[in-house]
C-alpha atoms as a PDB file:
ATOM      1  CA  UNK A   1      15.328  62.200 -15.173  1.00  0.00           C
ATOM      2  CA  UNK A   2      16.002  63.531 -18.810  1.00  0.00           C
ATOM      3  CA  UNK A   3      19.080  61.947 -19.218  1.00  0.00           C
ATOM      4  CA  UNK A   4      20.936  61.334 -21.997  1.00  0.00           C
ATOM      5  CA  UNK A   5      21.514  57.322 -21.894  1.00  0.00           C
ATOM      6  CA  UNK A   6      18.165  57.127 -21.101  1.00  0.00           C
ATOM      7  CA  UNK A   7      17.233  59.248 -24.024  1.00  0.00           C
ATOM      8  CA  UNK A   8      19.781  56.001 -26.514  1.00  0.00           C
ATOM      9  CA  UNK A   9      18.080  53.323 -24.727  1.00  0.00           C
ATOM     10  CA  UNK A  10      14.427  54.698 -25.546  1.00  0.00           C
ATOM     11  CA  UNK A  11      15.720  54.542 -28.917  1.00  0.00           C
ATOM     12  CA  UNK A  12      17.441  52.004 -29.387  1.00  0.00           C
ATOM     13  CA  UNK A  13      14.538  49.942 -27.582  1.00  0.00           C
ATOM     14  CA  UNK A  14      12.267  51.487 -30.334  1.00  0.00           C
ATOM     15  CA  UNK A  15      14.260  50.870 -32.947  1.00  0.00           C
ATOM     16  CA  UNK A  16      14.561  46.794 -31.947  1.00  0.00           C
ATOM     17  CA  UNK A  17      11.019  47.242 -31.888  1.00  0.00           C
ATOM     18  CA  UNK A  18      10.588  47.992 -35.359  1.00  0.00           C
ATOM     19  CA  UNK A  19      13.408  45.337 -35.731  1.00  0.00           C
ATOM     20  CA  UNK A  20      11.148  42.441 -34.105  1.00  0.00           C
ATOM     21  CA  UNK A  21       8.415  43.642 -36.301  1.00  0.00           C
ATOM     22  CA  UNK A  22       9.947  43.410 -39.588  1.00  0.00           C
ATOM     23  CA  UNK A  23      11.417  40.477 -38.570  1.00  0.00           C
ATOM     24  CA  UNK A  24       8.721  38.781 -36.845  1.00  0.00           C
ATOM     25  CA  UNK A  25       6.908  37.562 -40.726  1.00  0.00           C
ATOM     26  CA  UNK A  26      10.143  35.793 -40.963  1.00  0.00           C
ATOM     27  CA  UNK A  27      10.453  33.664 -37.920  1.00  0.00           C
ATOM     28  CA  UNK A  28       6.632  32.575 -38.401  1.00  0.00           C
ATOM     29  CA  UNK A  29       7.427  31.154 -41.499  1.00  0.00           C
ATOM     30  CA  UNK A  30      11.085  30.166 -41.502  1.00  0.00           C
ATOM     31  CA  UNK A  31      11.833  28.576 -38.004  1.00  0.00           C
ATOM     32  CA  UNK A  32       8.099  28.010 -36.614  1.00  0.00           C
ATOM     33  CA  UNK A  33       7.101  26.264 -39.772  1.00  0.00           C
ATOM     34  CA  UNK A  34       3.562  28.296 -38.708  1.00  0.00           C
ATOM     35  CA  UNK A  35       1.426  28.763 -42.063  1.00  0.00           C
ATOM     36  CA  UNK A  36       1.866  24.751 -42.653  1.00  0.00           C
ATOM     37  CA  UNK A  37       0.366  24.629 -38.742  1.00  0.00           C
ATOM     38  CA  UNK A  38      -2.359  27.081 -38.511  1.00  0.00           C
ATOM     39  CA  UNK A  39      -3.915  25.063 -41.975  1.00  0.00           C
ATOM     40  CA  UNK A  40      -4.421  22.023 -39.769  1.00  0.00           C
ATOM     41  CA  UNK A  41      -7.460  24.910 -37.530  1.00  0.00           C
ATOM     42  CA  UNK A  42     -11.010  25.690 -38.921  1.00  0.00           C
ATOM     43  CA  UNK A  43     -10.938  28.153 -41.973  1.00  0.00           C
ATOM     44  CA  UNK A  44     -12.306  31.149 -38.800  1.00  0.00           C
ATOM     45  CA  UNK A  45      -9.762  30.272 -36.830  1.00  0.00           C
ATOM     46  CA  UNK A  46      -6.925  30.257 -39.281  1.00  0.00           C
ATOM     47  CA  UNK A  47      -7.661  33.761 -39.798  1.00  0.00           C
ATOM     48  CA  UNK A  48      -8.090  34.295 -36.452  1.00  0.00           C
ATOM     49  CA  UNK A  49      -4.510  33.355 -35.634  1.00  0.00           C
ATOM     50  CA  UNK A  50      -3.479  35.196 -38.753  1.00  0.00           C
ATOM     51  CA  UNK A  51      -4.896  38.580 -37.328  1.00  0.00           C
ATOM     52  CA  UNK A  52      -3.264  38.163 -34.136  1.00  0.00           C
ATOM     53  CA  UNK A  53       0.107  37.785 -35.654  1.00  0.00           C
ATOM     54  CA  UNK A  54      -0.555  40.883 -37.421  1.00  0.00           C
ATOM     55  CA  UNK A  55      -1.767  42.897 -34.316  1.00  0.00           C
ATOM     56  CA  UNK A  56       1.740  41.558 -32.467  1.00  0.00           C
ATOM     57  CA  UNK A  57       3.490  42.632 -35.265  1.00  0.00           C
ATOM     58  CA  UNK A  58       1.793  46.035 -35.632  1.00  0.00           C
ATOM     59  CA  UNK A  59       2.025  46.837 -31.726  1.00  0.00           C
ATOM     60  CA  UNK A  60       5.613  45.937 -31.720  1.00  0.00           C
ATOM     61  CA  UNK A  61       5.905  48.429 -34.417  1.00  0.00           C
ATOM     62  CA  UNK A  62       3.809  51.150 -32.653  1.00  0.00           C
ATOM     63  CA  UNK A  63       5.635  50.967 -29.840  1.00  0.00           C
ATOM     64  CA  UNK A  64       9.032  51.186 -31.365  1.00  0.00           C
ATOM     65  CA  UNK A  65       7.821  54.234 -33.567  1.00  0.00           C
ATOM     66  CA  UNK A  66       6.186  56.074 -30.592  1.00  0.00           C
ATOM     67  CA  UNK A  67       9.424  55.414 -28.541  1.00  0.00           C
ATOM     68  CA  UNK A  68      11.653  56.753 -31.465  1.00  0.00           C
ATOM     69  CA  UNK A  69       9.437  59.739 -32.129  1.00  0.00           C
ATOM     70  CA  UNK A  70       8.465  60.430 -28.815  1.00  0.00           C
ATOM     71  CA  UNK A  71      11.370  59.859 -26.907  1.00  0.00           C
ATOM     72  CA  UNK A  72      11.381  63.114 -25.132  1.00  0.00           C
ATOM     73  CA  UNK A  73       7.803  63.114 -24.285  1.00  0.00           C
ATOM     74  CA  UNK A  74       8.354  59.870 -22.942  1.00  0.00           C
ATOM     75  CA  UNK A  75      11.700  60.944 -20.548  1.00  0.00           C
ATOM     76  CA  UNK A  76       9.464  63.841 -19.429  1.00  0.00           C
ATOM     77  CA  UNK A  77       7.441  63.496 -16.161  1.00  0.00           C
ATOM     78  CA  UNK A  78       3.768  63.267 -17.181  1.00  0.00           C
ATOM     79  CA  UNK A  79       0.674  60.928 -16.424  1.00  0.00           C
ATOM     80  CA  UNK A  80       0.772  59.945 -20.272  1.00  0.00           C
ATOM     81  CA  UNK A  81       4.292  59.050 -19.922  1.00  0.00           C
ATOM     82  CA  UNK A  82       3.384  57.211 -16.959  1.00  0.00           C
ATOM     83  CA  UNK A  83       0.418  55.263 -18.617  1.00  0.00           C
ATOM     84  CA  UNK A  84       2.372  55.054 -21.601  1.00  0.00           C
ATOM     85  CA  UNK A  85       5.585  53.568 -20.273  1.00  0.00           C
ATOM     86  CA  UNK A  86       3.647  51.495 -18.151  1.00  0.00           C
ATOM     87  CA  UNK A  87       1.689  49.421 -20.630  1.00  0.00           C
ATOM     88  CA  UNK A  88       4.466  49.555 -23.133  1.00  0.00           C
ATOM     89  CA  UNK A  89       7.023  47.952 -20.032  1.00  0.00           C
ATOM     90  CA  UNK A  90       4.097  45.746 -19.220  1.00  0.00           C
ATOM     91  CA  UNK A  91       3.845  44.060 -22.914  1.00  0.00           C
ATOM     92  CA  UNK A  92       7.285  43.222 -23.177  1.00  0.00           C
ATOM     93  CA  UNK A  93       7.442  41.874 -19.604  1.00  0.00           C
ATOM     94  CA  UNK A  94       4.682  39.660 -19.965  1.00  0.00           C
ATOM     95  CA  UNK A  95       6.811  38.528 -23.469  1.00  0.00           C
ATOM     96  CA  UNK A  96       9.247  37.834 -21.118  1.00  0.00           C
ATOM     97  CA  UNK A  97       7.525  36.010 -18.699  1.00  0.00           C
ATOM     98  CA  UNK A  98       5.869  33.971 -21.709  1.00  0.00           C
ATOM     99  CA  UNK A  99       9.441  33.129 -23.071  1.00  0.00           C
ATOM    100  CA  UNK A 100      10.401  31.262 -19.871  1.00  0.00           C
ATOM    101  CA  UNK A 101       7.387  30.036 -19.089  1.00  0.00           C
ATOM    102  CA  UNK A 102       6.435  28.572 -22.007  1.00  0.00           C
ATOM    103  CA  UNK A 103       8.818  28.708 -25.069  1.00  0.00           C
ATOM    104  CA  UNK A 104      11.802  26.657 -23.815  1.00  0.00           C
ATOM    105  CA  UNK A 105       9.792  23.427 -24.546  1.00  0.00           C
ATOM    106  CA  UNK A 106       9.857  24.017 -28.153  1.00  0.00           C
ATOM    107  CA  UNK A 107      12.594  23.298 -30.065  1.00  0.00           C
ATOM    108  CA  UNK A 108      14.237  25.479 -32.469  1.00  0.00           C
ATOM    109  CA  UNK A 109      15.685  24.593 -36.189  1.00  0.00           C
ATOM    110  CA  UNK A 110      19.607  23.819 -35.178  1.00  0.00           C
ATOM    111  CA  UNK A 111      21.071  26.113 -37.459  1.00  0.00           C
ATOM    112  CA  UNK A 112      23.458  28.418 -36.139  1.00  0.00           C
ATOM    113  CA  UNK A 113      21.493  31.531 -37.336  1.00  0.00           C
ATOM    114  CA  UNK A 114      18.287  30.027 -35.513  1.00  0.00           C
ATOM    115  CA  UNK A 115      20.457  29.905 -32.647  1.00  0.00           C
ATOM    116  CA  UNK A 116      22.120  33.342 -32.387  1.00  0.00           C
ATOM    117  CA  UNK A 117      18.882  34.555 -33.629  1.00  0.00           C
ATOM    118  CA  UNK A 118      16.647  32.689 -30.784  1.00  0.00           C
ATOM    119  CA  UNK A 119      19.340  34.739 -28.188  1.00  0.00           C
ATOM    120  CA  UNK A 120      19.443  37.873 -29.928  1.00  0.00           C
ATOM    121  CA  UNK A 121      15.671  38.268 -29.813  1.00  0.00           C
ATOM    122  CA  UNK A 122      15.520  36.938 -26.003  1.00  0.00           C
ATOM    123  CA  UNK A 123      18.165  40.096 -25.479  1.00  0.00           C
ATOM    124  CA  UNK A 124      15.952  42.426 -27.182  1.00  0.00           C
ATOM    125  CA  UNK A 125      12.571  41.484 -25.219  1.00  0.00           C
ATOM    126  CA  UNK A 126      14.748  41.890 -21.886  1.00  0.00           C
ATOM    127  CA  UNK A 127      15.890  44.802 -22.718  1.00  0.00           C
ATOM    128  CA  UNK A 128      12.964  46.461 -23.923  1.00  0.00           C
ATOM    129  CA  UNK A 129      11.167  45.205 -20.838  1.00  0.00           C
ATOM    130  CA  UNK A 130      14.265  46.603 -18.299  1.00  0.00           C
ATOM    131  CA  UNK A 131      14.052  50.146 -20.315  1.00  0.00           C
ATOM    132  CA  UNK A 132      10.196  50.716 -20.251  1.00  0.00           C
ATOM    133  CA  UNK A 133      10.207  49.265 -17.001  1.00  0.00           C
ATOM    134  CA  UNK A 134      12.778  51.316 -15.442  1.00  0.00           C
ATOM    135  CA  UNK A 135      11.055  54.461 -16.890  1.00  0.00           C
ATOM    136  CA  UNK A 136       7.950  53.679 -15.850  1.00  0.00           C
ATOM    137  CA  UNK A 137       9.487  53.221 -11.944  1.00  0.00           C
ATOM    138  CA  UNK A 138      11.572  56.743 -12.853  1.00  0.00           C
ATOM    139  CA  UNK A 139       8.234  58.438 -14.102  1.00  0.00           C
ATOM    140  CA  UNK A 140       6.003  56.974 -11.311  1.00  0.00           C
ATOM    141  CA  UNK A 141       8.727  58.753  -8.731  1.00  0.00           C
ATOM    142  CA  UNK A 142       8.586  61.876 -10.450  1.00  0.00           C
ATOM    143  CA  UNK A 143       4.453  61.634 -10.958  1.00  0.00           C
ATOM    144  CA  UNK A 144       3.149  59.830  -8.122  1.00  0.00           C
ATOM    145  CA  UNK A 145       5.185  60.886  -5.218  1.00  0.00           C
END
């Protein structure tokens, strides 16, 4: 199970992770227009919004510094690689599931960078749900059965 692709795509799924959390300020404000939006909510629940865009953004960048740092804890049979792996798979395929679900009805700015950008982070979430799904299915084998 301790391979060595697996081992790149750990990391390179926790370094997008960081990515979409350094970059994730930036598409609230630039192509969501969502600081002019959340001012039209009740002063509580402007801040409520606020602090939920901050706990996405500080997960995303938990979980990309714990897959970085961690990466051969995590490619190691163990329950807390199982548990671990598990909810970390879990987040990004519920992002996933949220994207299609719910995000195609909203229109992007038309800008080419919106564009590439808009499939570029799609990629990512799909890929960071197919890695920490696929080792949570690879560490369930080893721990489980």
């Amino acid at each position: 199970m301790n391979t060595p692709l697996l081992k790149y795509l750990i990391i390179a799924a926790g370094i997008g992770q960081i990515f979409t959390a350094f970059v994730y300020p930036f598409i609230r404000h630039r192509v969501f227009d969502w600081y002019n939006d959340i001012k039209q909510l009740k002063p509580l629940n402007q801040e409520i919004a606020k602090t939920y865009g901050h706990y996405i953004q500080g997960i995303n960048f938990a979980f990309g510094t714990i897959s970085i740092l961690c990466v051969t804890q995590l490619n190691t049979p163990s329950v807390l690689a199982l548990a671990l792996s598990g909810l970390i798979g879990a987040y990004w395929v519920g992002k996933v599931i949220t994207q299609i679900a719910y995000y195609p009805m909203y229109q992007i700015p038309q800008q080419l960078i919106f564009k590439v950008g808009s499939y570029g982070m799609n990629f990512l979430f799909v890929l960071f749900a197919c890695v920490f799904s696929v080792l949570f299915i690879l560490q369930f084998k080893a721990v489980v059965l």
